[in-house]
C-alpha atoms as a PDB file:
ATOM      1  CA  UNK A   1     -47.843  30.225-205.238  1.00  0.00           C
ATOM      2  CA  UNK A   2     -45.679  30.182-208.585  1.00  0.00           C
ATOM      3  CA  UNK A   3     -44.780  33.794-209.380  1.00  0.00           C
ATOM      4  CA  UNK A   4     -46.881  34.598-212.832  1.00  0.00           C
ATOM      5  CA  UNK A   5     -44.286  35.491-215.462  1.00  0.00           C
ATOM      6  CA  UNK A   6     -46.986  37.193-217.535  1.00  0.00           C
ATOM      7  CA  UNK A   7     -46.404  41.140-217.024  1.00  0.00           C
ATOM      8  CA  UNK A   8     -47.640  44.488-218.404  1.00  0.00           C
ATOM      9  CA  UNK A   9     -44.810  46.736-219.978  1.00  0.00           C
ATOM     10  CA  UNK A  10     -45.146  50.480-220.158  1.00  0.00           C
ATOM     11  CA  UNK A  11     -42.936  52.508-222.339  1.00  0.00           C
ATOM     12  CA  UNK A  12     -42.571  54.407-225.682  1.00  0.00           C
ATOM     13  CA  UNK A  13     -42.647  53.313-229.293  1.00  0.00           C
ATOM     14  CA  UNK A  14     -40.298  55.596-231.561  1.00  0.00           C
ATOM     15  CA  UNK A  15     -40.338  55.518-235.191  1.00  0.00           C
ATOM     16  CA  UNK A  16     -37.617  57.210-237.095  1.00  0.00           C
ATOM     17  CA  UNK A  17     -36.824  57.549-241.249  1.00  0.00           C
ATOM     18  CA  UNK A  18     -33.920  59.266-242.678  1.00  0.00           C
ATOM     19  CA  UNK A  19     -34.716  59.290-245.732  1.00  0.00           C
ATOM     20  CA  UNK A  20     -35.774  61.258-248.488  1.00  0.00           C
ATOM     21  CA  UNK A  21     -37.395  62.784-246.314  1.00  0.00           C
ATOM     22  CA  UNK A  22     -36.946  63.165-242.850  1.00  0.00           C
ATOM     23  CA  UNK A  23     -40.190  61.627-240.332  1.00  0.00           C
ATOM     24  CA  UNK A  24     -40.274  61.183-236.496  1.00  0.00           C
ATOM     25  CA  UNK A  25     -43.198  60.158-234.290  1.00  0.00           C
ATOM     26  CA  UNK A  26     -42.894  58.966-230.686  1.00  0.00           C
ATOM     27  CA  UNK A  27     -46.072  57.990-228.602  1.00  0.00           C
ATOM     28  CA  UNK A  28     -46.470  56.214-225.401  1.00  0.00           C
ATOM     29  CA  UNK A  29     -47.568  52.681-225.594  1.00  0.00           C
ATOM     30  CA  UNK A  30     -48.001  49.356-223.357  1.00  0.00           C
ATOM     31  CA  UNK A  31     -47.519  45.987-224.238  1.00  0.00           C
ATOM     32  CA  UNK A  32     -48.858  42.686-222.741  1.00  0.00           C
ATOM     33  CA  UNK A  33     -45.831  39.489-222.040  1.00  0.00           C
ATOM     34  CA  UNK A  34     -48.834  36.972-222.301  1.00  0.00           C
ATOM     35  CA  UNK A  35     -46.958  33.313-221.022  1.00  0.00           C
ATOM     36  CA  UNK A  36     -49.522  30.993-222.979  1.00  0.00           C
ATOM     37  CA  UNK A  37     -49.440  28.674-220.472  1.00  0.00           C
ATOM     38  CA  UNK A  38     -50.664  30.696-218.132  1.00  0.00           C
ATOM     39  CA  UNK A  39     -53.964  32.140-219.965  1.00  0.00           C
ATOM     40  CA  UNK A  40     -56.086  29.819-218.025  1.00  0.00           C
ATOM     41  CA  UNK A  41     -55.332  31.049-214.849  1.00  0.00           C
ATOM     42  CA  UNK A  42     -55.045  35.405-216.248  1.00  0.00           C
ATOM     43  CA  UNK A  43     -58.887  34.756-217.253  1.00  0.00           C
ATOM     44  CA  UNK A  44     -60.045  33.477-213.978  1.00  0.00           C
ATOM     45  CA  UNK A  45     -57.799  35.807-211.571  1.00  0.00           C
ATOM     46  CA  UNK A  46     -58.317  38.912-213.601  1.00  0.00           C
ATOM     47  CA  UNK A  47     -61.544  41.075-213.685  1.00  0.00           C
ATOM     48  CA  UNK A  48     -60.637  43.218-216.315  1.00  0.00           C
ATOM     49  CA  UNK A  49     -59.418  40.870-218.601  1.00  0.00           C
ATOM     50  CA  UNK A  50     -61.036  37.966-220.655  1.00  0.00           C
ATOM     51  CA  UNK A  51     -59.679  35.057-222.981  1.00  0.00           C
ATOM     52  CA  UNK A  52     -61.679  34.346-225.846  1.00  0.00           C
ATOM     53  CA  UNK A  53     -64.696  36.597-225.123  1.00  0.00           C
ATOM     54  CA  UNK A  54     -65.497  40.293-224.689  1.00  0.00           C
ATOM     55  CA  UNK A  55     -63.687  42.076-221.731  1.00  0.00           C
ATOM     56  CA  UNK A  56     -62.103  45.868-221.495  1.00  0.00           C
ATOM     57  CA  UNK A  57     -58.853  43.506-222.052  1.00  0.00           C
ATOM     58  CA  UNK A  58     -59.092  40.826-223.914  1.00  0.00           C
ATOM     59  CA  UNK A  59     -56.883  38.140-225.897  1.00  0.00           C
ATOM     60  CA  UNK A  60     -57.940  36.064-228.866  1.00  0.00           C
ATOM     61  CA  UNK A  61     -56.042  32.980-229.965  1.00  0.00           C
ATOM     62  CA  UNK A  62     -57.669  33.951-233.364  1.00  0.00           C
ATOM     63  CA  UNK A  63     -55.760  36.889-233.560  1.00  0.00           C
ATOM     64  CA  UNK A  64     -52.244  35.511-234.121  1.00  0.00           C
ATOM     65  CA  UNK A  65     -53.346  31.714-234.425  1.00  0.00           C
ATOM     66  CA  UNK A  66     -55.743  32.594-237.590  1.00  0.00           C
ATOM     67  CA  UNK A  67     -58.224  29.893-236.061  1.00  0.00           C
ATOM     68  CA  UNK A  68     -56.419  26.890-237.370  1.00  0.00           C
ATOM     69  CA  UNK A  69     -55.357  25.541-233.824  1.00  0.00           C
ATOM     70  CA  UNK A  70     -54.686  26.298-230.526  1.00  0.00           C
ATOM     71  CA  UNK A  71     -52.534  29.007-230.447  1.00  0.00           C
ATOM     72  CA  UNK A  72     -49.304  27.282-228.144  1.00  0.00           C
ATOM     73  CA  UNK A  73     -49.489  24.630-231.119  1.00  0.00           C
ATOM     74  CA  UNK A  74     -49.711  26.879-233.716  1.00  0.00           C
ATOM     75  CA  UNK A  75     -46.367  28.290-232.467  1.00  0.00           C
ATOM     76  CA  UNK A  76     -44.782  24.667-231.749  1.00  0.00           C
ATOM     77  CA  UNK A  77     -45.178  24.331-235.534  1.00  0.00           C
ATOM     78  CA  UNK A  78     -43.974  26.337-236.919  1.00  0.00           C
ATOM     79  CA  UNK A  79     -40.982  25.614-234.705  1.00  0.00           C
ATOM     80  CA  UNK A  80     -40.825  21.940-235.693  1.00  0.00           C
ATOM     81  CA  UNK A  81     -41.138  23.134-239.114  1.00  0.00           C
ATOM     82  CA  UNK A  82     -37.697  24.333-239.075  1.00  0.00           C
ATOM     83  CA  UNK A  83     -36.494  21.579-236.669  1.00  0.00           C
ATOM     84  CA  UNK A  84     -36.713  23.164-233.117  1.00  0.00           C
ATOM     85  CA  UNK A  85     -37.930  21.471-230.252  1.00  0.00           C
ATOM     86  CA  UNK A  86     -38.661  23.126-227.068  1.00  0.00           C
ATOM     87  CA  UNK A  87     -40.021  19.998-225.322  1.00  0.00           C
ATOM     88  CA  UNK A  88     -42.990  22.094-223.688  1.00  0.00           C
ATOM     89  CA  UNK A  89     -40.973  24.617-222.884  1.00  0.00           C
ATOM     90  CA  UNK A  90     -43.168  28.265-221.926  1.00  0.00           C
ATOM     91  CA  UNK A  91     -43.801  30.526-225.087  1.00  0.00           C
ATOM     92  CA  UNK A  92     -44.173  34.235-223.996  1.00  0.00           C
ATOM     93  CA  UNK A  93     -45.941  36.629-226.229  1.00  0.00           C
ATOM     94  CA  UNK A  94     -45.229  40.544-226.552  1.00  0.00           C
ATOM     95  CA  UNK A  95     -48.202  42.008-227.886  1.00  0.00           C
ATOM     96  CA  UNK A  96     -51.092  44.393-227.539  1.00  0.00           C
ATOM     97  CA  UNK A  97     -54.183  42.952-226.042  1.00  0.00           C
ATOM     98  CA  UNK A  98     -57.915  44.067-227.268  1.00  0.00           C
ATOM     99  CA  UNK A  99     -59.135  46.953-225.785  1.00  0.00           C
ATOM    100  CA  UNK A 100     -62.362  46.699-225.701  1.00  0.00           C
ATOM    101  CA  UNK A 101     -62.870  44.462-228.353  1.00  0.00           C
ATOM    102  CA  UNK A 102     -60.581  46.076-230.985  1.00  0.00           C
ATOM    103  CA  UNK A 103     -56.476  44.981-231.762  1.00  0.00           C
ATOM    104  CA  UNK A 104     -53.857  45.500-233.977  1.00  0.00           C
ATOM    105  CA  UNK A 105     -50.720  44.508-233.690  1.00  0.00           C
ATOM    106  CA  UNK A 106     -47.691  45.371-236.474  1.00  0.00           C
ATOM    107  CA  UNK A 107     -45.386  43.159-234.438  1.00  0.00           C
ATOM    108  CA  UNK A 108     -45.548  40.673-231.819  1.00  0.00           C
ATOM    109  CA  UNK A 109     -42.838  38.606-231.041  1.00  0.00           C
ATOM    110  CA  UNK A 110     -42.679  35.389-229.026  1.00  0.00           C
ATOM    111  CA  UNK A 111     -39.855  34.704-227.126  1.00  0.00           C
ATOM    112  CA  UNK A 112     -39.558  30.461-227.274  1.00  0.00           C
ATOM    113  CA  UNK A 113     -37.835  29.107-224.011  1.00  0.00           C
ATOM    114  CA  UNK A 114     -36.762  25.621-223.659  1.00  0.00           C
ATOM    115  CA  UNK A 115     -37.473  23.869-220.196  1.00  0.00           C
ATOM    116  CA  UNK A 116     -33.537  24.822-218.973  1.00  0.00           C
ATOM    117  CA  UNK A 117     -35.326  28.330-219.336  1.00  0.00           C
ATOM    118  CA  UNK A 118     -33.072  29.561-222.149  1.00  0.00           C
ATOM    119  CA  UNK A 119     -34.490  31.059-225.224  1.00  0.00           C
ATOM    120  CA  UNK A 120     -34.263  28.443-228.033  1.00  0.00           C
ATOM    121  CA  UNK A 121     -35.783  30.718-231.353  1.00  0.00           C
ATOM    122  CA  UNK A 122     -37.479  34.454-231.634  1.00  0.00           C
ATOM    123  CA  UNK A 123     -40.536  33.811-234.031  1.00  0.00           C
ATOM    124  CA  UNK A 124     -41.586  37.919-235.000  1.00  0.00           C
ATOM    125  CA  UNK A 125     -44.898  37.928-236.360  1.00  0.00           C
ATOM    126  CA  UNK A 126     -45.802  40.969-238.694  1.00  0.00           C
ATOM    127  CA  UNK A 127     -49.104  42.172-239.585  1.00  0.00           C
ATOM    128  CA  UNK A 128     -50.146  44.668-242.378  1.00  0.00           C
ATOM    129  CA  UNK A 129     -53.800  46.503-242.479  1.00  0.00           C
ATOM    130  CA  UNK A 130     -54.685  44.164-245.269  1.00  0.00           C
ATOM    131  CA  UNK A 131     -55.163  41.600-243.115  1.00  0.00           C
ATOM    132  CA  UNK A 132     -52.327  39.476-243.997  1.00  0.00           C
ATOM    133  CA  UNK A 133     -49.576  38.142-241.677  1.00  0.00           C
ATOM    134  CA  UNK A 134     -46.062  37.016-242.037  1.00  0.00           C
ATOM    135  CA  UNK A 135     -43.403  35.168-239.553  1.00  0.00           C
ATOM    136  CA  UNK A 136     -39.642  35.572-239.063  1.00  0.00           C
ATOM    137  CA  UNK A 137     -38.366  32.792-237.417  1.00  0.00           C
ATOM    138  CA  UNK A 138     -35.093  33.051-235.571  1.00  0.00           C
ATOM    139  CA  UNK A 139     -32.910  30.448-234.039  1.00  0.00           C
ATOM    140  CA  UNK A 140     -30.884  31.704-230.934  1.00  0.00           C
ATOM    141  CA  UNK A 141     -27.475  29.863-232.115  1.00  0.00           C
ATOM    142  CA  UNK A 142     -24.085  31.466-231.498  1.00  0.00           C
ATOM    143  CA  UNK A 143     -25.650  34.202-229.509  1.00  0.00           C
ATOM    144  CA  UNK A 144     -24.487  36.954-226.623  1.00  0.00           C
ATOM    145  CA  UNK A 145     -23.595  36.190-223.033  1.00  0.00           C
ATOM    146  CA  UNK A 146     -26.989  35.639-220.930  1.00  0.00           C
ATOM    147  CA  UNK A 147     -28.664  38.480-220.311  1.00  0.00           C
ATOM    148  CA  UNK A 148     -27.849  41.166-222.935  1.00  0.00           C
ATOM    149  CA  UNK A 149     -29.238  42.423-226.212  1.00  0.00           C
ATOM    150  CA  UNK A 150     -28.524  40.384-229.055  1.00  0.00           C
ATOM    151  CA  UNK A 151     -29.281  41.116-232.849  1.00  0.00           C
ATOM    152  CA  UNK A 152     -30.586  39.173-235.295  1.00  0.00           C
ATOM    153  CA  UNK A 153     -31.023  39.735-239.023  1.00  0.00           C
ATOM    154  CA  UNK A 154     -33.547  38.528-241.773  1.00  0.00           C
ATOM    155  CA  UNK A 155     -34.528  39.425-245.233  1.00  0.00           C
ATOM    156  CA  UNK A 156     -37.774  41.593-246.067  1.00  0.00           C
ATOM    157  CA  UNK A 157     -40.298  39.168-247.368  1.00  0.00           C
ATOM    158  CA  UNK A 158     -43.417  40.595-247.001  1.00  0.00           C
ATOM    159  CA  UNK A 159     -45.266  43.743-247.414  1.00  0.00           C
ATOM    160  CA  UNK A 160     -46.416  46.132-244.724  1.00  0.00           C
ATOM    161  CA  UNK A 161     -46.254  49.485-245.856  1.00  0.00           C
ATOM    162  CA  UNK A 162     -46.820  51.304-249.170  1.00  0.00           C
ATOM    163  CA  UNK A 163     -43.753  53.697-248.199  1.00  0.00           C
ATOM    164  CA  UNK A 164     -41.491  50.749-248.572  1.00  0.00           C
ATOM    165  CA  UNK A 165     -40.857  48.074-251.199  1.00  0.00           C
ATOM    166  CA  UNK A 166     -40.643  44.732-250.110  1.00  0.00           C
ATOM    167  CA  UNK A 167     -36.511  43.999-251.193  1.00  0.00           C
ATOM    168  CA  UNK A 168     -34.989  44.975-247.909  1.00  0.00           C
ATOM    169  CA  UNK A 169     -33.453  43.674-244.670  1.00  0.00           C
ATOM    170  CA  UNK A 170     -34.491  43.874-240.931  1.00  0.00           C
ATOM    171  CA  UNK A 171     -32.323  43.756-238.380  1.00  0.00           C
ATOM    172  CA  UNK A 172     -33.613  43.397-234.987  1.00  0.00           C
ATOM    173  CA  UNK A 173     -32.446  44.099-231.567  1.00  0.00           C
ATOM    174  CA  UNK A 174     -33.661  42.653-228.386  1.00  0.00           C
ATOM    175  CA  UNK A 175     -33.595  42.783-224.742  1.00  0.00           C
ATOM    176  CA  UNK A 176     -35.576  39.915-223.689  1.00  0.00           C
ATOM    177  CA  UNK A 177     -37.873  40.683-220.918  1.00  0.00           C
ATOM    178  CA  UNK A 178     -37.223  41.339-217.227  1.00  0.00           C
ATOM    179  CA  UNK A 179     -37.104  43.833-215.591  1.00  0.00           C
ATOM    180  CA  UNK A 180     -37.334  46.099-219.116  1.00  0.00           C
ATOM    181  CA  UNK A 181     -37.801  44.949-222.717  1.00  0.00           C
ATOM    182  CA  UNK A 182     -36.888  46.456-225.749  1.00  0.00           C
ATOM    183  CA  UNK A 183     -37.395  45.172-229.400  1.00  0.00           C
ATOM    184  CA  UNK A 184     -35.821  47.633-232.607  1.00  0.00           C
ATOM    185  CA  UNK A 185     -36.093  46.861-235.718  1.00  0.00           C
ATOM    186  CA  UNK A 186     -33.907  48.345-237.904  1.00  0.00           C
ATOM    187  CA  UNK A 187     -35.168  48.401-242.484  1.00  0.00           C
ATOM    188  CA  UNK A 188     -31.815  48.658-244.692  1.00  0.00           C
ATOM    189  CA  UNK A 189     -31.979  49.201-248.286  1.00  0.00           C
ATOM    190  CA  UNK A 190     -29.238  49.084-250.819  1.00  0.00           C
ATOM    191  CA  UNK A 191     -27.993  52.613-249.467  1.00  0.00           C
ATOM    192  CA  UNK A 192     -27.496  51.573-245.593  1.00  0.00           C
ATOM    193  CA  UNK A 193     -30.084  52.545-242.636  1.00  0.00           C
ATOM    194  CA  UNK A 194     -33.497  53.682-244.165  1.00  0.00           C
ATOM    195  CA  UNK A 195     -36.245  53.295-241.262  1.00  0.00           C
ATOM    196  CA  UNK A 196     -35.876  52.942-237.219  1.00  0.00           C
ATOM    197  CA  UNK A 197     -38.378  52.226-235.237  1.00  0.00           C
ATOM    198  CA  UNK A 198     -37.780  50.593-231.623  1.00  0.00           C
ATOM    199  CA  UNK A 199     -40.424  49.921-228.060  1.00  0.00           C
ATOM    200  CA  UNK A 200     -38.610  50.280-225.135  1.00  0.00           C
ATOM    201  CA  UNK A 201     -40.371  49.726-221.767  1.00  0.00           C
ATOM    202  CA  UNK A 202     -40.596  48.559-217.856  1.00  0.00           C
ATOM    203  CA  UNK A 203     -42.336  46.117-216.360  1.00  0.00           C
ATOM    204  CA  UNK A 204     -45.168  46.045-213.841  1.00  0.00           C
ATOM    205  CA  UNK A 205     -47.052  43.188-212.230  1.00  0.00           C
ATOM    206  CA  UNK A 206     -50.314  42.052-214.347  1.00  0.00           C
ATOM    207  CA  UNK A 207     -52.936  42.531-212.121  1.00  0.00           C
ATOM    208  CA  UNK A 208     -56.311  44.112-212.321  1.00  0.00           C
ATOM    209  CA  UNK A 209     -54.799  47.560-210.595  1.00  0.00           C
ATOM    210  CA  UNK A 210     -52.190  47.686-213.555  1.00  0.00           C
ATOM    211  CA  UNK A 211     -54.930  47.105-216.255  1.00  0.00           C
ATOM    212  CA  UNK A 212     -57.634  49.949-215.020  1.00  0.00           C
ATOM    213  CA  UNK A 213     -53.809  52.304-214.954  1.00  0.00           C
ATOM    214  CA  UNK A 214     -53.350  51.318-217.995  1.00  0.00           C
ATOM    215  CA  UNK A 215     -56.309  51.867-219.462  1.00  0.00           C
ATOM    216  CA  UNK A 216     -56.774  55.568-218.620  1.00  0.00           C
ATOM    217  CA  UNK A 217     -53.118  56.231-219.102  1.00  0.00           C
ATOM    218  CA  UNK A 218     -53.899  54.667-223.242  1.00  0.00           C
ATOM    219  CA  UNK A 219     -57.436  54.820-223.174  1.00  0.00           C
ATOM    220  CA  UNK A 220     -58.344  53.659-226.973  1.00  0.00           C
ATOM    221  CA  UNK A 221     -54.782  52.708-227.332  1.00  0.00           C
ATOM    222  CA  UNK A 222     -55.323  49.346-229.619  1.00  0.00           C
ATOM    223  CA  UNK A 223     -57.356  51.579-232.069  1.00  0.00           C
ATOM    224  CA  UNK A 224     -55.371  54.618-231.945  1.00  0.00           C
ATOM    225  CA  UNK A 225     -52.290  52.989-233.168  1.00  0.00           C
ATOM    226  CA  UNK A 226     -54.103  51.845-236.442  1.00  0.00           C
ATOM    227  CA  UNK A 227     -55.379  55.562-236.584  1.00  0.00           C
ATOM    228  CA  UNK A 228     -52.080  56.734-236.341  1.00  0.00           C
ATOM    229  CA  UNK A 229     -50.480  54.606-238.958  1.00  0.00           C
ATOM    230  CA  UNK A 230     -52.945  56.166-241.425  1.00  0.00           C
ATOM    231  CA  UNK A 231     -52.196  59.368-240.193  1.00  0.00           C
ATOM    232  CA  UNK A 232     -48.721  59.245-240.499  1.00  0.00           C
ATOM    233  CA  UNK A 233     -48.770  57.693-243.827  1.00  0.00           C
ATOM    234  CA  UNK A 234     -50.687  60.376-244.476  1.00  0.00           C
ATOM    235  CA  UNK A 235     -47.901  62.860-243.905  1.00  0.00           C
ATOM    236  CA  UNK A 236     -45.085  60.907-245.715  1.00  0.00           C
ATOM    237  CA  UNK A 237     -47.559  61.152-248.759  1.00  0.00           C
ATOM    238  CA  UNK A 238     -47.701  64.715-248.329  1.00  0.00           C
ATOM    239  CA  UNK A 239     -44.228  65.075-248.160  1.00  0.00           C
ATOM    240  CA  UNK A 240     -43.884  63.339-251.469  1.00  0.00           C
ATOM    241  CA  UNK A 241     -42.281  60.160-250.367  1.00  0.00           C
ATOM    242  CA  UNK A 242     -42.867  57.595-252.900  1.00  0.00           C
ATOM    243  CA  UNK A 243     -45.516  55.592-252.692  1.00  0.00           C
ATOM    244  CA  UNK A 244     -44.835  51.797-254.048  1.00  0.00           C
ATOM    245  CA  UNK A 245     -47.622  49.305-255.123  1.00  0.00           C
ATOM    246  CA  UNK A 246     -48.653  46.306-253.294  1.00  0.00           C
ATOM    247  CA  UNK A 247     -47.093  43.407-254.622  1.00  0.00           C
ATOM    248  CA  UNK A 248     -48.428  39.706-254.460  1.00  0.00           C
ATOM    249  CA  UNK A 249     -47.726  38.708-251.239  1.00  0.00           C
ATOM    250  CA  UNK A 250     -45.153  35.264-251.425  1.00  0.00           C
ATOM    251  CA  UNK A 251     -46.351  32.108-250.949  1.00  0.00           C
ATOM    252  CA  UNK A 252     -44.140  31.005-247.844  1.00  0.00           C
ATOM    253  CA  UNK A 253     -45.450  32.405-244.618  1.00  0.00           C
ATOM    254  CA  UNK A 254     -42.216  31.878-243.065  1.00  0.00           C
ATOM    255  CA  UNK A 255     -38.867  33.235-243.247  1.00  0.00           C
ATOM    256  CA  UNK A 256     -35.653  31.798-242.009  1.00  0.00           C
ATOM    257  CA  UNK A 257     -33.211  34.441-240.193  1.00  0.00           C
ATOM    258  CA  UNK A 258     -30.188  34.199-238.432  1.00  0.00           C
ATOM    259  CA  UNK A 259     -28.446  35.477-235.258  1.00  0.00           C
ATOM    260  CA  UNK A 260     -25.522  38.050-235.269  1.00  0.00           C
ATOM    261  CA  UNK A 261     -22.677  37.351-232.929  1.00  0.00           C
ATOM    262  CA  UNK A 262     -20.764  34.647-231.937  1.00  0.00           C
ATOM    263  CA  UNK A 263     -19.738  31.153-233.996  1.00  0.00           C
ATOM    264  CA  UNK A 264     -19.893  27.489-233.071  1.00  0.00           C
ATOM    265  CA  UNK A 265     -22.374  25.618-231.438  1.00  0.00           C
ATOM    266  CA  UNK A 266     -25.752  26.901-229.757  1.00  0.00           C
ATOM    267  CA  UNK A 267     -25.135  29.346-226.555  1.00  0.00           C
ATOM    268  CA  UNK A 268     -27.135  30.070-223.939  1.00  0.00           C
ATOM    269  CA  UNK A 269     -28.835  33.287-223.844  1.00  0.00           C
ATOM    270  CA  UNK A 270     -31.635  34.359-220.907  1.00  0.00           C
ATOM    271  CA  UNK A 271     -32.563  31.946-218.294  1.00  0.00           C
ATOM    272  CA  UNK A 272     -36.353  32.498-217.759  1.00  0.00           C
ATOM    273  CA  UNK A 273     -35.944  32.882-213.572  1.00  0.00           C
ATOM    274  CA  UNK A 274     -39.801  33.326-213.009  1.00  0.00           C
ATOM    275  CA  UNK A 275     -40.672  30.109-214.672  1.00  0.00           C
ATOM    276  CA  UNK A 276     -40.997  27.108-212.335  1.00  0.00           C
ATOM    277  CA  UNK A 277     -38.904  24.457-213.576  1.00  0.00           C
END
């Protein structure tokens, strides 16, 4: 039996901003590495978790696809849009699931693999409470020896929170997943570092067992995390951080980044060892 490379990641999600006024928050936090390929086979093995339809766990193509198509196309894409090919390659979404019928997720990010197993493009996808959604798309060219964290940078095109105007820069820095992940994303203004905010975390087997530990460990956890975005917001507004209107959201729904590190033609960065070639 193929080893599934779908896995459940437990760890910590800090937040940090320097300035002008100083805010911290860190709260435990689990993340689902869904392989779409293999969400056949999680919704038949798996008790406790559900594709498509009501389950403690669930996970809805809706929820990052929009509805328009199936979700592993969806991705393909916007891939193709930007000419990358990953010739069925597996796509591996970091996310939240539903719990219990209730999700939000401010960033997931799919890791694209081509069929060598080596990541060919990072797509982050970033949701805001208004219901809108935005992609970066990253190609993995002229990137870090396999293995390591790499960073990758991308302008600030869309708006997520009313504590920050939209003209800034991310820069992102990943550990792909194995054995741990970690994603940070880093918000620059004019003035240097402005906003930190980073999800480290281990991995454990995806199995019924890990879900019901899960679940009592971050019971609510899906809706908590929107709670607490209000919650904190409310804070920076009582510390008099200024608040900045919501713009009209751009047009494009996709913007181009590009990889730190390295020159010359593409490298290779993490062979996918639990995929079966």
């Amino acid at each position: 039996m193929t080893k599934s490379a779908s896995a459940l990641y437990q760890g910590e999600v800090v937040h940090r901003r320097l300035r002008p006024k100083a805010h911290r928050l860190r709260y435990g936090v689990f993340n689902i590495l869904f392989d779409l390929d293999e969400l056949p086979d999680l919704d038949r093995r798996l008790r406790f978790f559900s594709r498509n339809r009501f389950n403690l766990f669930a996970f809805y193509d809706r929820d990052h696809s929009g509805g328009e198509m199936p979700l592993r196309r969806h991705v393909e894409t916007i891939l193709r849009s930007e000419g990358i090919d990953i010739a069925g390659g597996p796509i591996r979404l970091l996310c939240m699931p539903r719990v219990l019928g209730f999700v939000f997720n401010p960033l997931s990010v799919y890791f694209c693999y081509r069929p060598s197993g080596h990541i060919a493009a990072i797509l982050y996808e970033v949701s805001n409470t208004f219901g809108e959604r935005h992609y970066y798309l990253i190609p993995s060219r002229g990137i870090p020896d396999s293995g390591e964290a790499f960073t990758q940078t991308a302008a600030k095109r869309f708006h997520v929170s009313p504590f920050l105007p939209r003209e800034m820069d991310y820069r992102f820095r990943i550990t792909p997943p194995g054995e741990r992940v970690s994603v940070s994303v880093h918000v620059h203004d004019a003035r240097g570092l402005l906003v930190a905010a980073s999800f480290s975390a281990v991995k454990s087997e995806l199995s019924d067992r890990s879900l019901a530990r899960a679940f009592v460990a971050y019971p609510l956890l899906t809706l908590k995390v929107l709670a607490g975005i209000h919650w904190e917001a409310l804070k920076l507004w009582l510390k008099g951080v200024k608040v900045w209107s919501k713009p009209e959201q751009l047009a494009e729904r996709i913007t181009i980044g590009t990889q730190e590190g390295g020159v010359g033609n593409e490298k290779i960065l993490q062979p996918a060892s639990d995929h079966a070639a």
